[in-house]
C-alpha atoms as a PDB file:
ATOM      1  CA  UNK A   1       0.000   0.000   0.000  1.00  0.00           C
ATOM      2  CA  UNK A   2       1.325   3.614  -1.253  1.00  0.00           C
ATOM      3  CA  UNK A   3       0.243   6.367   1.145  1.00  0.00           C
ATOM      4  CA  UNK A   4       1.420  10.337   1.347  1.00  0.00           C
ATOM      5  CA  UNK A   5       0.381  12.442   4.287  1.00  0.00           C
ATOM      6  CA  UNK A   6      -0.397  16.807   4.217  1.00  0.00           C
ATOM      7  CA  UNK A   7      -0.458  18.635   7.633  1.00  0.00           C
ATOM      8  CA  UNK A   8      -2.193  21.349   8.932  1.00  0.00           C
ATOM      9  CA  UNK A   9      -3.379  22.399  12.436  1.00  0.00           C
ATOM     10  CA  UNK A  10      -6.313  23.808  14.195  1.00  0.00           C
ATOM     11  CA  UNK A  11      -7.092  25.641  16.894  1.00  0.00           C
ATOM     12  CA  UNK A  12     -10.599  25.573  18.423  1.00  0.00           C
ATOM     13  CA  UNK A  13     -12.625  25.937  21.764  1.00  0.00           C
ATOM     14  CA  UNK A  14     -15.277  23.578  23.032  1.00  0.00           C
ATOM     15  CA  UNK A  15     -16.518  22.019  26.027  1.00  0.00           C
ATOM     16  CA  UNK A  16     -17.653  17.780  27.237  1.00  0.00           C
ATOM     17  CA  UNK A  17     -20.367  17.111  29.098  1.00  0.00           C
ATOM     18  CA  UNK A  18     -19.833  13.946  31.156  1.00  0.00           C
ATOM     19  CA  UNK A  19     -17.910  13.063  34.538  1.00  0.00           C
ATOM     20  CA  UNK A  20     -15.188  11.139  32.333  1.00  0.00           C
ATOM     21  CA  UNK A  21     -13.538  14.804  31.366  1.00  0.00           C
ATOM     22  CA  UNK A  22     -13.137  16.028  34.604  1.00  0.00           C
ATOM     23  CA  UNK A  23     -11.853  19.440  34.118  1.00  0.00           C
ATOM     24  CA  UNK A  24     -12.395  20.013  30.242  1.00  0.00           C
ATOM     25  CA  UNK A  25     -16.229  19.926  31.244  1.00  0.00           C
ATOM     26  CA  UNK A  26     -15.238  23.643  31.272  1.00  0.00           C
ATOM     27  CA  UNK A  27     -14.980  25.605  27.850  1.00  0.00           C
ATOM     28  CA  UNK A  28     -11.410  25.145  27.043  1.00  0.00           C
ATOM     29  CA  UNK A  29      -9.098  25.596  23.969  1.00  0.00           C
ATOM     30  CA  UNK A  30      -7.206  22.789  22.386  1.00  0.00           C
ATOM     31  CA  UNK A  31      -4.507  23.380  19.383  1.00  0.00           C
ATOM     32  CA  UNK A  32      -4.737  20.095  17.197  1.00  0.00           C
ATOM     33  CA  UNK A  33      -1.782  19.285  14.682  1.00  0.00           C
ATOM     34  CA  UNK A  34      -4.043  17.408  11.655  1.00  0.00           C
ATOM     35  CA  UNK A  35      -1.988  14.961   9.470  1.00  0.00           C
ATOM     36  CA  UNK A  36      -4.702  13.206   6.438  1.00  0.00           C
ATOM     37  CA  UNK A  37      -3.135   9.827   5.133  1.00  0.00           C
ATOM     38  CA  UNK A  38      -4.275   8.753   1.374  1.00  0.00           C
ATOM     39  CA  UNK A  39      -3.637   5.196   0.749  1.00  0.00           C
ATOM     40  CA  UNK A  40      -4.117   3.482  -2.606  1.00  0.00           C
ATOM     41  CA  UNK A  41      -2.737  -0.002  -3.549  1.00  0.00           C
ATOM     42  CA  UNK A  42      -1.175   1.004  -6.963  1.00  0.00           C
ATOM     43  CA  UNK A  43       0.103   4.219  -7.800  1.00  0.00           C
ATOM     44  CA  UNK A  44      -2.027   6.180 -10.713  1.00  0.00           C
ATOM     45  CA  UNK A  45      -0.679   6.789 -14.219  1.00  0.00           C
ATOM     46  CA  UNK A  46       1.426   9.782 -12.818  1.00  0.00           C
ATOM     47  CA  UNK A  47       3.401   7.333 -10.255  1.00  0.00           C
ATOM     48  CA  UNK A  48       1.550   8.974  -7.089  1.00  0.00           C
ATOM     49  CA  UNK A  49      -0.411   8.411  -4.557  1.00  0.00           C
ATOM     50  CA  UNK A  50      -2.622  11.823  -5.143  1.00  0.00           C
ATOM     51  CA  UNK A  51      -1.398  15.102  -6.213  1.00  0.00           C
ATOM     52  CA  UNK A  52       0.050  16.672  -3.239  1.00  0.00           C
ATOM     53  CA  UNK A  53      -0.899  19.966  -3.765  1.00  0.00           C
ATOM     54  CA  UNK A  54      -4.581  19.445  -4.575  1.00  0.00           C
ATOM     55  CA  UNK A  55      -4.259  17.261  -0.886  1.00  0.00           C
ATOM     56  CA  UNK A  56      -2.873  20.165   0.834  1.00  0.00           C
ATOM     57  CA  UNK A  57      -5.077  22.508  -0.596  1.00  0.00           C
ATOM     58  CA  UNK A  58      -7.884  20.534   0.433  1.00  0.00           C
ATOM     59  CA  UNK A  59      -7.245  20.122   3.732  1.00  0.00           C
ATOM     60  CA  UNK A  60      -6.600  23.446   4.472  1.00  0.00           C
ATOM     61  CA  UNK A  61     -10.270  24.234   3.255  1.00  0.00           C
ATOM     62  CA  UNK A  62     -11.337  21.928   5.642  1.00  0.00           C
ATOM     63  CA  UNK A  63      -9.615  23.531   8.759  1.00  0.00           C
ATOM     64  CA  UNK A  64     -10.010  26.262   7.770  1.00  0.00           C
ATOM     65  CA  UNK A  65     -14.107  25.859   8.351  1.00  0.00           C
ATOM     66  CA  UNK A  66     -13.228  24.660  12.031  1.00  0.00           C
ATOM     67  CA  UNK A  67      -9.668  26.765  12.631  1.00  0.00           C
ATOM     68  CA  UNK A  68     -10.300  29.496  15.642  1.00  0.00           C
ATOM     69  CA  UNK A  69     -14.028  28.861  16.501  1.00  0.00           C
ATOM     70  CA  UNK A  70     -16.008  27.604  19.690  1.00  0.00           C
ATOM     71  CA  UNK A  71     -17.272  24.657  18.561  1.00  0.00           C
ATOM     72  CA  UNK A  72     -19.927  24.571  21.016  1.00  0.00           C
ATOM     73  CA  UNK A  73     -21.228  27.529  19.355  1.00  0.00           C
ATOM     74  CA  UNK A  74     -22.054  25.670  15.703  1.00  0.00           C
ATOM     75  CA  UNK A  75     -24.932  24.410  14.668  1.00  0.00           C
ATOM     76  CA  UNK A  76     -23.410  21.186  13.387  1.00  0.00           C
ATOM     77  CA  UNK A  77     -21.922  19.900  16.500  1.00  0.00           C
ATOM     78  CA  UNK A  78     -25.110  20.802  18.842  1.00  0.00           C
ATOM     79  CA  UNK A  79     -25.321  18.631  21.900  1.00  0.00           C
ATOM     80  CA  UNK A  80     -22.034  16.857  20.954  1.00  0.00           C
ATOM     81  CA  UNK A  81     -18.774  16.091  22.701  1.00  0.00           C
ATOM     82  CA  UNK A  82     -16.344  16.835  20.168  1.00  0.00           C
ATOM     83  CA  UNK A  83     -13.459  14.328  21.206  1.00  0.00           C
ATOM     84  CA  UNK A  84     -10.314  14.229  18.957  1.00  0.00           C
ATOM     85  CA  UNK A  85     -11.413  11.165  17.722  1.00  0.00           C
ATOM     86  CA  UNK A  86     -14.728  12.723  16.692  1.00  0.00           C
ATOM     87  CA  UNK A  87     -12.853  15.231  15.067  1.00  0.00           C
ATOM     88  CA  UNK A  88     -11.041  12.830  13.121  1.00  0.00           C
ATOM     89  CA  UNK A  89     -13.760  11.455  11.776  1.00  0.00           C
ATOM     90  CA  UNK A  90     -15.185  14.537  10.818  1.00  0.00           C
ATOM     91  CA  UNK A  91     -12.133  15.805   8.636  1.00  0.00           C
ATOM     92  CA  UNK A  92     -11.808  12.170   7.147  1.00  0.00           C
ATOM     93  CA  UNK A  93     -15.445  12.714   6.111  1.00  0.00           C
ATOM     94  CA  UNK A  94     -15.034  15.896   4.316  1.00  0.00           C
ATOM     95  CA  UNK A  95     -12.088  14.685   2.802  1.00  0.00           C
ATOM     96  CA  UNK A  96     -13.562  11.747   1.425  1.00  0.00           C
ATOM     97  CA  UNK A  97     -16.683  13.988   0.500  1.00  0.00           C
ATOM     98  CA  UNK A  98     -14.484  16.153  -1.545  1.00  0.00           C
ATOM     99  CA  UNK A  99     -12.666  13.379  -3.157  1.00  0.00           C
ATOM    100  CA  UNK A 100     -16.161  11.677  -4.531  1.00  0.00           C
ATOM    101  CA  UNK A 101     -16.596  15.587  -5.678  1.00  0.00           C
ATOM    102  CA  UNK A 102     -13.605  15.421  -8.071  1.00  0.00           C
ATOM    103  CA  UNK A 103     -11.572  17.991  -6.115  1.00  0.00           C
ATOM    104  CA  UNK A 104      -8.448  16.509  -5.673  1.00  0.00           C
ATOM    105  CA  UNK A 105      -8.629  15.467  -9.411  1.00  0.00           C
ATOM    106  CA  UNK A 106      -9.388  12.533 -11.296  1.00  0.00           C
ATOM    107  CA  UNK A 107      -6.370  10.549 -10.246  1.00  0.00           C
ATOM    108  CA  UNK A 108      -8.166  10.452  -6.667  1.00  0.00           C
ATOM    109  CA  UNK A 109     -11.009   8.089  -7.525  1.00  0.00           C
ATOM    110  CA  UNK A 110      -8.280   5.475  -7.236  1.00  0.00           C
ATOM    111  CA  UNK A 111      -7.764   6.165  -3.829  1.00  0.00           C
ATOM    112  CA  UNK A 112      -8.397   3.216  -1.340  1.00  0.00           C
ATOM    113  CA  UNK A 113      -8.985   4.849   1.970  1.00  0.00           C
ATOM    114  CA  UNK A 114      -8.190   8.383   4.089  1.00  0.00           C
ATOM    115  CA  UNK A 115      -7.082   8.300   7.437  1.00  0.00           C
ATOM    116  CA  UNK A 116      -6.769  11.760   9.790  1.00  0.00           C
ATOM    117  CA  UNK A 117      -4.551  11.789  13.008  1.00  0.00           C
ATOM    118  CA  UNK A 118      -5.189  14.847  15.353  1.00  0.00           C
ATOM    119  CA  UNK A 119      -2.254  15.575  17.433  1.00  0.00           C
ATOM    120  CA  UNK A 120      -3.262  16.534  20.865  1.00  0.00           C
ATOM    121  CA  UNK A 121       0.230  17.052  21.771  1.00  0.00           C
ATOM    122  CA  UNK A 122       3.578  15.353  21.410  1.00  0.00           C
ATOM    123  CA  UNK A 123       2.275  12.776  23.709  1.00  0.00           C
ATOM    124  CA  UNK A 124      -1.959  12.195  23.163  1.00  0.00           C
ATOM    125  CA  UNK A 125      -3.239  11.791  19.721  1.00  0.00           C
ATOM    126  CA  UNK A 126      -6.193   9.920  17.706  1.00  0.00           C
ATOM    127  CA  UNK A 127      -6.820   8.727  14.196  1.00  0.00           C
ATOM    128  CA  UNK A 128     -10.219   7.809  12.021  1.00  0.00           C
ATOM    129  CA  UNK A 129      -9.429   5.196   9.141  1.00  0.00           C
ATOM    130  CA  UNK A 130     -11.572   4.855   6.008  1.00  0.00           C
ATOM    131  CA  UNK A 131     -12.521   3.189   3.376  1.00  0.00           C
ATOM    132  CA  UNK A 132     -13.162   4.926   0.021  1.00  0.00           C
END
């Protein structure tokens, strides 16, 4: 399997509800380091996994909708602890959404799965794998 990662990072607010997070009931700001993983099994007629820049550029779109907001405060995530694994997910998702689109070209549709690690910090992080 051929894989190439882009990296970004985010920085949001938020709060849990629930006795498990102790102190980060309270609002709280976290700075997440975001690393997306494209695998595919062969390479495409180019001899890459994806075009890096389209990957990059992608990405950034994505964290860009979520950099520097309380995420308590949108709509979307109403109700919702928004773990760093739930996070994850939710950049895999767009990801993946965009790559059905066409936008990170045509080469993409070859792509065999996504995965999105959120670094909490250089100890604490958590990843969402999927299929494509």
């Amino acid at each position: 399997m051929f894989s190439i990662t882009v990296r970004d990072h985010i920085m949001i607010a938020h709060s849990f509800r629930g006795d498990v997070f102790g102190p980060a009931q309270r609002l709280h700001g976290a700075t997440f380091l975001v690393d997306a993983t494209f695998r595919r099994e062969q390479l495409d007629d180019d001899n890459i996994v994806v075009d890096i820049g389209l990957a990059t550029r992608e990405l950034g779109a994505i964290t860009a909708e979520l950099n520097y907001r309380n995420l308590d405060d949108e709509p979307e995530f109403a109700g919702i602890n928004t773990s760093t694994e739930f996070l994850a997910k939710v950049i895999a998702d767009r990801l993946a959404a965009r790559v059905h689109q066409g936008a990170l070209g045509e080469g993409a549709r070859g792509l065999a799965g996504i995965s999105v690690t959120l670094h909490e910090s250089h100890v604490a992080w958590a990843s969402y794998e999927r299929a494509l």
